[in-house]
ModelCIF file with pLDDT and N, C-alpha, C, O atoms, coordinates in Angstrom:
data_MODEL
#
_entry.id   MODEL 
#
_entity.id                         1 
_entity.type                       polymer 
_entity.pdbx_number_of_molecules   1 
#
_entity_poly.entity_id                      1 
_entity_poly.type                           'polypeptide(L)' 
_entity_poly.nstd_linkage                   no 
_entity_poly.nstd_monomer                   no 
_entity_poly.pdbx_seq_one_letter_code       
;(UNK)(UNK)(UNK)(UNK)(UNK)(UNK)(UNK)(UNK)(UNK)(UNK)(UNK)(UNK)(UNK)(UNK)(UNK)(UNK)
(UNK)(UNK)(UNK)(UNK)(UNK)(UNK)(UNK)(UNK)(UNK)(UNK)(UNK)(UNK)(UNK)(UNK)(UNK)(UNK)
(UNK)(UNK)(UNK)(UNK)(UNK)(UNK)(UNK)
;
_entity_poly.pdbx_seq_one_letter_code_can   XXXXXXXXXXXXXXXXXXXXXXXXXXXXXXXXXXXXXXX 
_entity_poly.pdbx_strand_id                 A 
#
loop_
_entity_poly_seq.entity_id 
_entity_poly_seq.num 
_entity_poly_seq.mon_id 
_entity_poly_seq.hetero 
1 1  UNK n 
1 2  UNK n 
1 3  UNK n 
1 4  UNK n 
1 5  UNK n 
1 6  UNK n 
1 7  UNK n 
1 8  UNK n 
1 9  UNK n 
1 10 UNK n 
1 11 UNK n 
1 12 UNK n 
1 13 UNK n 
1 14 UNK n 
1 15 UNK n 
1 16 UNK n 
1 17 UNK n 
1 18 UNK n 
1 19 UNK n 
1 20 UNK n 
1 21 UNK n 
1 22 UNK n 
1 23 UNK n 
1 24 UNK n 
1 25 UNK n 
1 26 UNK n 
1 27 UNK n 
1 28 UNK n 
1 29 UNK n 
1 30 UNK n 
1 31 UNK n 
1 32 UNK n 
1 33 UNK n 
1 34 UNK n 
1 35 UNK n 
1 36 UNK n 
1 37 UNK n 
1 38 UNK n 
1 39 UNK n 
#
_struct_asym.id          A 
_struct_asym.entity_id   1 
#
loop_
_ma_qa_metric.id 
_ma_qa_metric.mode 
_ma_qa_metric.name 
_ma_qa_metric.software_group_id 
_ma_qa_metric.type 
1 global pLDDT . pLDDT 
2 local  pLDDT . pLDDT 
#
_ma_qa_metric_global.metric_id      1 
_ma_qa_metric_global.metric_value   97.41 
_ma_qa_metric_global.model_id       1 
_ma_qa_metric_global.ordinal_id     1 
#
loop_
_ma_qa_metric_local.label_asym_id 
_ma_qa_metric_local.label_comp_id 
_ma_qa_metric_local.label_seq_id 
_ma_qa_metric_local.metric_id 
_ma_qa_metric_local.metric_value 
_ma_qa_metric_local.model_id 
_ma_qa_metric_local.ordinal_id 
A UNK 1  2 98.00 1 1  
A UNK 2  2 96.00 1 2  
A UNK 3  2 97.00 1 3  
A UNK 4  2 95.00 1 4  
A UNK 5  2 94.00 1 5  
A UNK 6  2 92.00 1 6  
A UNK 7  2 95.00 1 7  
A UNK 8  2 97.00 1 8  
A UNK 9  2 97.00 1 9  
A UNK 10 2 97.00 1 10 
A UNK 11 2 98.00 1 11 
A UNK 12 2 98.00 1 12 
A UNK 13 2 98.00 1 13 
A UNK 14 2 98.00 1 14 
A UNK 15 2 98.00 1 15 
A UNK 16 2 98.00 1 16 
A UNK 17 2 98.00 1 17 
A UNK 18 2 98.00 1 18 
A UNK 19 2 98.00 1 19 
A UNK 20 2 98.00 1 20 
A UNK 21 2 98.00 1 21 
A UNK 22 2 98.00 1 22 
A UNK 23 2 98.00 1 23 
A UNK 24 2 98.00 1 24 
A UNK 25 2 98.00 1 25 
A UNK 26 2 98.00 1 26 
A UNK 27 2 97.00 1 27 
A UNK 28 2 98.00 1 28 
A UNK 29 2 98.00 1 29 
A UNK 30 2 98.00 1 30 
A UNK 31 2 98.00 1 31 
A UNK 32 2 98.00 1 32 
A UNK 33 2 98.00 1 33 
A UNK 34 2 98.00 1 34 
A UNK 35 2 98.00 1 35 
A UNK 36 2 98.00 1 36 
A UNK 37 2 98.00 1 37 
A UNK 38 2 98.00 1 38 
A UNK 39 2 98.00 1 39 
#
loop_
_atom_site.group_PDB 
_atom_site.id 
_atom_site.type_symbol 
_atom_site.label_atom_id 
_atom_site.label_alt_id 
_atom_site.label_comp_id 
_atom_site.label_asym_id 
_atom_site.label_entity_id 
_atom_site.label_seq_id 
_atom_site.pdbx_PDB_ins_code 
_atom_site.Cartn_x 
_atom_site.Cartn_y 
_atom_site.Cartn_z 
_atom_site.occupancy 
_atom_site.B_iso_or_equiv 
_atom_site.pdbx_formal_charge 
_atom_site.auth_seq_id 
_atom_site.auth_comp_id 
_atom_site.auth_asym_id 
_atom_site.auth_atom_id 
_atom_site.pdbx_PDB_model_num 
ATOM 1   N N  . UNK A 1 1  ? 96.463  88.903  98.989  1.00 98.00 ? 1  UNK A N  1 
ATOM 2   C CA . UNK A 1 1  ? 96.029  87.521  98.818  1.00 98.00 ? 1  UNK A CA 1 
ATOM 3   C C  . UNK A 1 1  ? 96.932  86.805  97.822  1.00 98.00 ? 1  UNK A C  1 
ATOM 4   O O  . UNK A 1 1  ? 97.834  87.443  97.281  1.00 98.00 ? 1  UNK A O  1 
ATOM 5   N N  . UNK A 1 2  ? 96.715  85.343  97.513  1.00 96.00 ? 2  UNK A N  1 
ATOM 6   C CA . UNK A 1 2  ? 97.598  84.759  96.505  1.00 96.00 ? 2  UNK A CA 1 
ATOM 7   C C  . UNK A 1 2  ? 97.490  85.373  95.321  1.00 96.00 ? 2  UNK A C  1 
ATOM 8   O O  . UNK A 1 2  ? 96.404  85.838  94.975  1.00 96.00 ? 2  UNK A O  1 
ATOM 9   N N  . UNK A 1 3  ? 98.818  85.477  94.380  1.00 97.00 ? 3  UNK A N  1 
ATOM 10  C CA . UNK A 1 3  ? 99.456  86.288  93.417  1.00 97.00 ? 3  UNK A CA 1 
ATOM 11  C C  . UNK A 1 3  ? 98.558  85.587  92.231  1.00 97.00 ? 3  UNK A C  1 
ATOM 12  O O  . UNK A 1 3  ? 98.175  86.327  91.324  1.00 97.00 ? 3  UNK A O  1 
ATOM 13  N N  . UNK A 1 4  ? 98.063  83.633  92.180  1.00 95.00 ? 4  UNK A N  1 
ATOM 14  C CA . UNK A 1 4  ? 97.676  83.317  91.527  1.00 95.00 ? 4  UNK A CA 1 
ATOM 15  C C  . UNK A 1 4  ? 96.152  82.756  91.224  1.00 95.00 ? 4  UNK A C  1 
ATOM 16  O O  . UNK A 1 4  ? 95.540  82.441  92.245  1.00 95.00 ? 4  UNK A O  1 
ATOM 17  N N  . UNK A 1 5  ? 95.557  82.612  90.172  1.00 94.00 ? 5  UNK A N  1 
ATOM 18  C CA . UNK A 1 5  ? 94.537  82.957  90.064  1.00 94.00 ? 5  UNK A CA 1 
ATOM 19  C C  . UNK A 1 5  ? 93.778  81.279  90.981  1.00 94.00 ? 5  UNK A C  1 
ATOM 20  O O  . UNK A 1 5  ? 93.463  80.170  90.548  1.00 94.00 ? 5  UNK A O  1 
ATOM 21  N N  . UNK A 1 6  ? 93.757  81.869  92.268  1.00 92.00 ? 6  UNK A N  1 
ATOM 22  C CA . UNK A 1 6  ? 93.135  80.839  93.148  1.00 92.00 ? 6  UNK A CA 1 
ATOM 23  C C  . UNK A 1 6  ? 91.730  81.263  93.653  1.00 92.00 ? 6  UNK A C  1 
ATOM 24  O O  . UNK A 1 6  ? 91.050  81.958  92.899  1.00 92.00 ? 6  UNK A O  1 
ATOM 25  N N  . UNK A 1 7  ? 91.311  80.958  94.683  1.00 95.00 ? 7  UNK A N  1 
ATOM 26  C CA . UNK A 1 7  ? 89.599  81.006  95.015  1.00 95.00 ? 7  UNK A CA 1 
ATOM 27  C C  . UNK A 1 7  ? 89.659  82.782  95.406  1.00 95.00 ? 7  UNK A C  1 
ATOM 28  O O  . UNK A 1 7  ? 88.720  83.461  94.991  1.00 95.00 ? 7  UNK A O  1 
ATOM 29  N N  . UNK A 1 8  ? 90.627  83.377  96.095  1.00 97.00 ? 8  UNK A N  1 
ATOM 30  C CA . UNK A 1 8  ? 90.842  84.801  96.491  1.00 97.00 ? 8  UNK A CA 1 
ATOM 31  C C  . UNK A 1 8  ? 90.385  85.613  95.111  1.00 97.00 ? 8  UNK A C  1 
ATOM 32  O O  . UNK A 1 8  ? 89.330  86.094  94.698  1.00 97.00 ? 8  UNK A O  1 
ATOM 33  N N  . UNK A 1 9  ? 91.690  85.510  94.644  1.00 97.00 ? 9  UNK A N  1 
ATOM 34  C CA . UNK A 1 9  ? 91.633  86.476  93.038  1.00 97.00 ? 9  UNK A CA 1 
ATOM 35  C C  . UNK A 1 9  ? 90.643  85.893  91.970  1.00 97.00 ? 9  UNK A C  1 
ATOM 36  O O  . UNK A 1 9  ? 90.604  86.454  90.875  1.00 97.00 ? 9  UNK A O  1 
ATOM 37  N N  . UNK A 1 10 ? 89.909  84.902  92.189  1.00 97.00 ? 10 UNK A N  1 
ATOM 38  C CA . UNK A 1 10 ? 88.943  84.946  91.173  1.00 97.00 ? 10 UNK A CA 1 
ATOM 39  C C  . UNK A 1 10 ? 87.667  85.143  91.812  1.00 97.00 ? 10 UNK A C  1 
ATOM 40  O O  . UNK A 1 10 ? 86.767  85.274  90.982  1.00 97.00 ? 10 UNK A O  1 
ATOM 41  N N  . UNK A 1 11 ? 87.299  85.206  92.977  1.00 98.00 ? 11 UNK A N  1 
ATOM 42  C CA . UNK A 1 11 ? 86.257  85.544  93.794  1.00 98.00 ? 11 UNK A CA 1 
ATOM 43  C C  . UNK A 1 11 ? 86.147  87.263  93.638  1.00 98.00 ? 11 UNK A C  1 
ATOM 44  O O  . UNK A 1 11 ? 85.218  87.845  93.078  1.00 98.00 ? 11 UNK A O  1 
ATOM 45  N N  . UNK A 1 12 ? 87.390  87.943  94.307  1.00 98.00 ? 12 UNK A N  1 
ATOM 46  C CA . UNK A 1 12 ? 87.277  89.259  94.036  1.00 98.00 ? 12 UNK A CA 1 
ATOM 47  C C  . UNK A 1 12 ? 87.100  89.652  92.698  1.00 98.00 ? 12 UNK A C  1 
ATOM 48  O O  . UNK A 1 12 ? 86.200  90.471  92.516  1.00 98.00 ? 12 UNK A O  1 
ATOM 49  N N  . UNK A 1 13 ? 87.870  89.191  91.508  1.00 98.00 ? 13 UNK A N  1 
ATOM 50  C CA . UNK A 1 13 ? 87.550  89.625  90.242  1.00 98.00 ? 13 UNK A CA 1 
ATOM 51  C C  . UNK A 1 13 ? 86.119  89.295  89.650  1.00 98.00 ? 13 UNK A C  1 
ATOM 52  O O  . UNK A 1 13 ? 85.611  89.964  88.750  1.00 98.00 ? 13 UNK A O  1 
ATOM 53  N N  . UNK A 1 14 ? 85.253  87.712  90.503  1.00 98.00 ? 14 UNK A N  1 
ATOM 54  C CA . UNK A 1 14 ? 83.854  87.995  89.932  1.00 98.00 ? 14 UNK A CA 1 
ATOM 55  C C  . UNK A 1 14 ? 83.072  88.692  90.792  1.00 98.00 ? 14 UNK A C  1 
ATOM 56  O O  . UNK A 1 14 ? 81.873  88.734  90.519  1.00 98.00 ? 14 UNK A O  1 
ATOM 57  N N  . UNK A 1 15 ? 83.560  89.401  92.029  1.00 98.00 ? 15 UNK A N  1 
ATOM 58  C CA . UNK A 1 15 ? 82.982  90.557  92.615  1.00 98.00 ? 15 UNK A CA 1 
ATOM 59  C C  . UNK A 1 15 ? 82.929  91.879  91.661  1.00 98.00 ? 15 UNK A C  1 
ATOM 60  O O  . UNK A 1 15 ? 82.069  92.742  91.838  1.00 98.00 ? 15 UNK A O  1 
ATOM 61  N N  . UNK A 1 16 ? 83.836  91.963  90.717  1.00 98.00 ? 16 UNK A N  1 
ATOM 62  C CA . UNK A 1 16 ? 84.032  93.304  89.894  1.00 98.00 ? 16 UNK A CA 1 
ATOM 63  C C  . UNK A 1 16 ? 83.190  93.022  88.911  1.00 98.00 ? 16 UNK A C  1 
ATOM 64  O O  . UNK A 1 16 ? 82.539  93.894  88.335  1.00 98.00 ? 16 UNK A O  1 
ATOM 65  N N  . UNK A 1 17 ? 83.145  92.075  88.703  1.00 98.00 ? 17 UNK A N  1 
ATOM 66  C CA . UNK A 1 17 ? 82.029  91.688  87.177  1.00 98.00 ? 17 UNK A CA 1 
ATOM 67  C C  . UNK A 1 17 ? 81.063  91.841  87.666  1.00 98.00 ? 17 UNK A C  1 
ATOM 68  O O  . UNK A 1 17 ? 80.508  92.863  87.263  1.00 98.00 ? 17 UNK A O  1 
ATOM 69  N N  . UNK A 1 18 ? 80.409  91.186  88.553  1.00 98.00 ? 18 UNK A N  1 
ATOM 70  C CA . UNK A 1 18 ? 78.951  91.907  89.556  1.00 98.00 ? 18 UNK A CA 1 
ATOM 71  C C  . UNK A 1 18 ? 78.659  92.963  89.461  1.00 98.00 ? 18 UNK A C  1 
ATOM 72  O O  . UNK A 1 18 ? 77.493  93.321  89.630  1.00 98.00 ? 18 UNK A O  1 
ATOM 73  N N  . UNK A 1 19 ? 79.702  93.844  89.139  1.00 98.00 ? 19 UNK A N  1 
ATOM 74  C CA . UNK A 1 19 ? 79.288  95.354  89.526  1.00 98.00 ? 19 UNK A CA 1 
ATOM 75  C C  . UNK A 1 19 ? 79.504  96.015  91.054  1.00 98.00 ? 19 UNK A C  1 
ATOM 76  O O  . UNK A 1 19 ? 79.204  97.123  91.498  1.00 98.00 ? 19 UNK A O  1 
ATOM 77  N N  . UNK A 1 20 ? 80.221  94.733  91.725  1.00 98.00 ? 20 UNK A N  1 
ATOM 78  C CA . UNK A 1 20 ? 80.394  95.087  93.125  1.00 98.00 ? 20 UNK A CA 1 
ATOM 79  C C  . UNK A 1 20 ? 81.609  96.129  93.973  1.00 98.00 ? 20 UNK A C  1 
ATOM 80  O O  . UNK A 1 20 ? 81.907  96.504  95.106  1.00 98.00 ? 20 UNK A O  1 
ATOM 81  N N  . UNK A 1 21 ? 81.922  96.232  92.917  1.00 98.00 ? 21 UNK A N  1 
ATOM 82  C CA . UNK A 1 21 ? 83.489  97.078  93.397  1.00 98.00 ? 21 UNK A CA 1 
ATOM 83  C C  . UNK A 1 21 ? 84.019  98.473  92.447  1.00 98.00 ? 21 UNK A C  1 
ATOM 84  O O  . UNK A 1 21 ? 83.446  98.481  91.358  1.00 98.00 ? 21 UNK A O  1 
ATOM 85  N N  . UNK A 1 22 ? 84.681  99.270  92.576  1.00 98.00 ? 22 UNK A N  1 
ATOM 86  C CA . UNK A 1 22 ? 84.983  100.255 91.308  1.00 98.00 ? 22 UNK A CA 1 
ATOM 87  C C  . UNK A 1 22 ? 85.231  99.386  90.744  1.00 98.00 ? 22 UNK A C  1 
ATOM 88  O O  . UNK A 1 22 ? 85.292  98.220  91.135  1.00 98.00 ? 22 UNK A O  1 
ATOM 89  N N  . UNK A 1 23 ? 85.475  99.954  89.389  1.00 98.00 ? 23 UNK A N  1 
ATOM 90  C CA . UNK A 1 23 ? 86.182  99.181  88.236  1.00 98.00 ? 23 UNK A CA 1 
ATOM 91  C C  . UNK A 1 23 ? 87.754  99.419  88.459  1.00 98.00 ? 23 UNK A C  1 
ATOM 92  O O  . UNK A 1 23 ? 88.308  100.412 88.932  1.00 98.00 ? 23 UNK A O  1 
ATOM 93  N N  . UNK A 1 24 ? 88.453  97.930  87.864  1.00 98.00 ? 24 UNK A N  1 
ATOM 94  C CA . UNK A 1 24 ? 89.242  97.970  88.310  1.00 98.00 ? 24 UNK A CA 1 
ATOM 95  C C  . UNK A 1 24 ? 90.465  97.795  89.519  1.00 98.00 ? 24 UNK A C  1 
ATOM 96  O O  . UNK A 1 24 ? 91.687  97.650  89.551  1.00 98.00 ? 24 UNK A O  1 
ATOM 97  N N  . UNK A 1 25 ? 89.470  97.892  90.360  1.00 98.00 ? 25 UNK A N  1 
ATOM 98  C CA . UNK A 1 25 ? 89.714  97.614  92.174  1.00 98.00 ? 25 UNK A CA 1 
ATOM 99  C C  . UNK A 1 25 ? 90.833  96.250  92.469  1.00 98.00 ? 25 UNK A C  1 
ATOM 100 O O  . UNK A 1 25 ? 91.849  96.179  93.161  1.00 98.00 ? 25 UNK A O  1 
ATOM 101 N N  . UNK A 1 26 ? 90.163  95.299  91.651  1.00 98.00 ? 26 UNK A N  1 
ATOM 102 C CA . UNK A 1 26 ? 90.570  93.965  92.097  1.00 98.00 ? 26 UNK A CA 1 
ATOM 103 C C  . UNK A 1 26 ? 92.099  93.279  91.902  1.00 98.00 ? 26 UNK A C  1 
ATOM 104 O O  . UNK A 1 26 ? 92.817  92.468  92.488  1.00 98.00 ? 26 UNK A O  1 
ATOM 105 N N  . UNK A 1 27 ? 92.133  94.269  90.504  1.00 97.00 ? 27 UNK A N  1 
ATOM 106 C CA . UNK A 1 27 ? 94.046  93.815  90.087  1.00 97.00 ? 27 UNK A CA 1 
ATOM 107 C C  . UNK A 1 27 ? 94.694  94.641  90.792  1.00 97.00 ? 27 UNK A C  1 
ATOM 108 O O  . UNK A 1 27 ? 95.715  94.046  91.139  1.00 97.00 ? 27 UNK A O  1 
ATOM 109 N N  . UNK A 1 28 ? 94.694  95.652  91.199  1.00 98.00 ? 28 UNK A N  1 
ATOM 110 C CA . UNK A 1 28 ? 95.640  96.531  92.518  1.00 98.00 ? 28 UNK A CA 1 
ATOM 111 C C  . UNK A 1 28 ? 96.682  95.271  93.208  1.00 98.00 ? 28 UNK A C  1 
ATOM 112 O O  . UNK A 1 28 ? 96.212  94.238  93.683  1.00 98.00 ? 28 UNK A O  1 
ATOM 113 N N  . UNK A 1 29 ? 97.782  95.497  93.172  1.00 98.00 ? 29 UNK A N  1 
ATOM 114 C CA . UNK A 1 29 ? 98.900  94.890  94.447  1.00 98.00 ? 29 UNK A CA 1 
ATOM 115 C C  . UNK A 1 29 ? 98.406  95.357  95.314  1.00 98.00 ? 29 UNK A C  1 
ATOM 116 O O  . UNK A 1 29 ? 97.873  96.465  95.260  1.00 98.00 ? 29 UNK A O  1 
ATOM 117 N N  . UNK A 1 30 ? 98.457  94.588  96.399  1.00 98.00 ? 30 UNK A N  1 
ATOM 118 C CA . UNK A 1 30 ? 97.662  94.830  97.639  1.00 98.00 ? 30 UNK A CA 1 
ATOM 119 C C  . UNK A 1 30 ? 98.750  96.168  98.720  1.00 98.00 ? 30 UNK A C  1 
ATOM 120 O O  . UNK A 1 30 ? 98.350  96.741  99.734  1.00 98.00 ? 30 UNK A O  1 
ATOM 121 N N  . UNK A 1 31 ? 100.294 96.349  97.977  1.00 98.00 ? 31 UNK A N  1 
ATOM 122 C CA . UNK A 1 31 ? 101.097 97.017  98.731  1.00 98.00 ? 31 UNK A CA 1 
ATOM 123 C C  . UNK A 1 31 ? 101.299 98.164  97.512  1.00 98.00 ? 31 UNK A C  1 
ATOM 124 O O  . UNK A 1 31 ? 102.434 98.635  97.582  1.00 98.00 ? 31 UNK A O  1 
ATOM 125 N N  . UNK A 1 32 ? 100.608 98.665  96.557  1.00 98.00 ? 32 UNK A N  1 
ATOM 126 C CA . UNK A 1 32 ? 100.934 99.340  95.192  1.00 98.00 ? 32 UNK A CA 1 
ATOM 127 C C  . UNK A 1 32 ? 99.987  100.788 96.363  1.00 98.00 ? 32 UNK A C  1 
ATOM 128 O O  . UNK A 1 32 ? 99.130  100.494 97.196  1.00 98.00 ? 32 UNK A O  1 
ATOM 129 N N  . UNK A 1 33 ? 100.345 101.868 96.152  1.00 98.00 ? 33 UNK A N  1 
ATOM 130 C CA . UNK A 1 33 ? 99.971  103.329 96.593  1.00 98.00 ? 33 UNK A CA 1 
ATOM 131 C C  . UNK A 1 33 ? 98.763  103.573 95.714  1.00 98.00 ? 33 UNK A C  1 
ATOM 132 O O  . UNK A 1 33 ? 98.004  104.504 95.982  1.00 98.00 ? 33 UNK A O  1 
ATOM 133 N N  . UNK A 1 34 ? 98.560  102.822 94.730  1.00 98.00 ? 34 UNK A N  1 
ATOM 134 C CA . UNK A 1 34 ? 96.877  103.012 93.925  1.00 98.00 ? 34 UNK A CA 1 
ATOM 135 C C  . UNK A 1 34 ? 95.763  102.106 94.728  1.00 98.00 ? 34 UNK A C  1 
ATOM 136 O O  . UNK A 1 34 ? 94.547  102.291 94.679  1.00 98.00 ? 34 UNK A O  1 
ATOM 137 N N  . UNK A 1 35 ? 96.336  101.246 95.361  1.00 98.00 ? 35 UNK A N  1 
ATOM 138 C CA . UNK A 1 35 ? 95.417  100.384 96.237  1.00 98.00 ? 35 UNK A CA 1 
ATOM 139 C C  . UNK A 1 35 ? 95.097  101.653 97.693  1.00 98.00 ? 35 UNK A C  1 
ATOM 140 O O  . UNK A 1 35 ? 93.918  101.671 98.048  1.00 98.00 ? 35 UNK A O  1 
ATOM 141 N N  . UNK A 1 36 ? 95.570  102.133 98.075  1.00 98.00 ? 36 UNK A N  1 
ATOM 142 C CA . UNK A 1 36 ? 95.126  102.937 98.878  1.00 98.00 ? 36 UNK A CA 1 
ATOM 143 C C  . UNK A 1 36 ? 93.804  103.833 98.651  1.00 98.00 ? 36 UNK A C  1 
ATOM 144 O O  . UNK A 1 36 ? 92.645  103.912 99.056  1.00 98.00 ? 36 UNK A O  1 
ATOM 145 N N  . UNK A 1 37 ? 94.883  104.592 97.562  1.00 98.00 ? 37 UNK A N  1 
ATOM 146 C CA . UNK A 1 37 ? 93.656  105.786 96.506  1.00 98.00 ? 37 UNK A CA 1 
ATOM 147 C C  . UNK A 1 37 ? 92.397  105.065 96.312  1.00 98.00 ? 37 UNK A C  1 
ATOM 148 O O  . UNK A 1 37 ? 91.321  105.616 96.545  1.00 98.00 ? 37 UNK A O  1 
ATOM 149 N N  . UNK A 1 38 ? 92.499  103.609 95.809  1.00 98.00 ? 38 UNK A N  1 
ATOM 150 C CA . UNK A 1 38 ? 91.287  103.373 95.483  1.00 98.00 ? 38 UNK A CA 1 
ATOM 151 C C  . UNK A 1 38 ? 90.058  103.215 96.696  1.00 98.00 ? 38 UNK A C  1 
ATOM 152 O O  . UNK A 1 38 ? 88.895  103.619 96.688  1.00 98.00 ? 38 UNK A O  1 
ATOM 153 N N  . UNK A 1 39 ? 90.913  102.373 97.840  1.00 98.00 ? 39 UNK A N  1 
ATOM 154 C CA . UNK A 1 39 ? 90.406  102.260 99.038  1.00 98.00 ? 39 UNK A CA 1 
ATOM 155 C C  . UNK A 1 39 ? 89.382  103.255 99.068  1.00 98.00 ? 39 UNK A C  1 
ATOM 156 O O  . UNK A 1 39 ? 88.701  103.408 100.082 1.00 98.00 ? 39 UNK A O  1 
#
């Protein structure tokens, strides 16, 4: 999604504050080999 903090990346990051996601999940590069793992 966009790199900057637009409706994407701040939606998913207040999905993590929810408690909705591992911790952490949301800053992953979407092409980084830890985004997989976390998958």
């Amino acid at each position: 999604v966009c790199m900057t903090m637009g409706t994407a990346m701040t939606m998913t990051s207040l999905a993590e504050v929810l408690g909705l996601t591992l911790p952490g999940a949301t800053s992953i590069p979407a092409p980084d080999s830890r985004h997989a793992r976390m998958a």
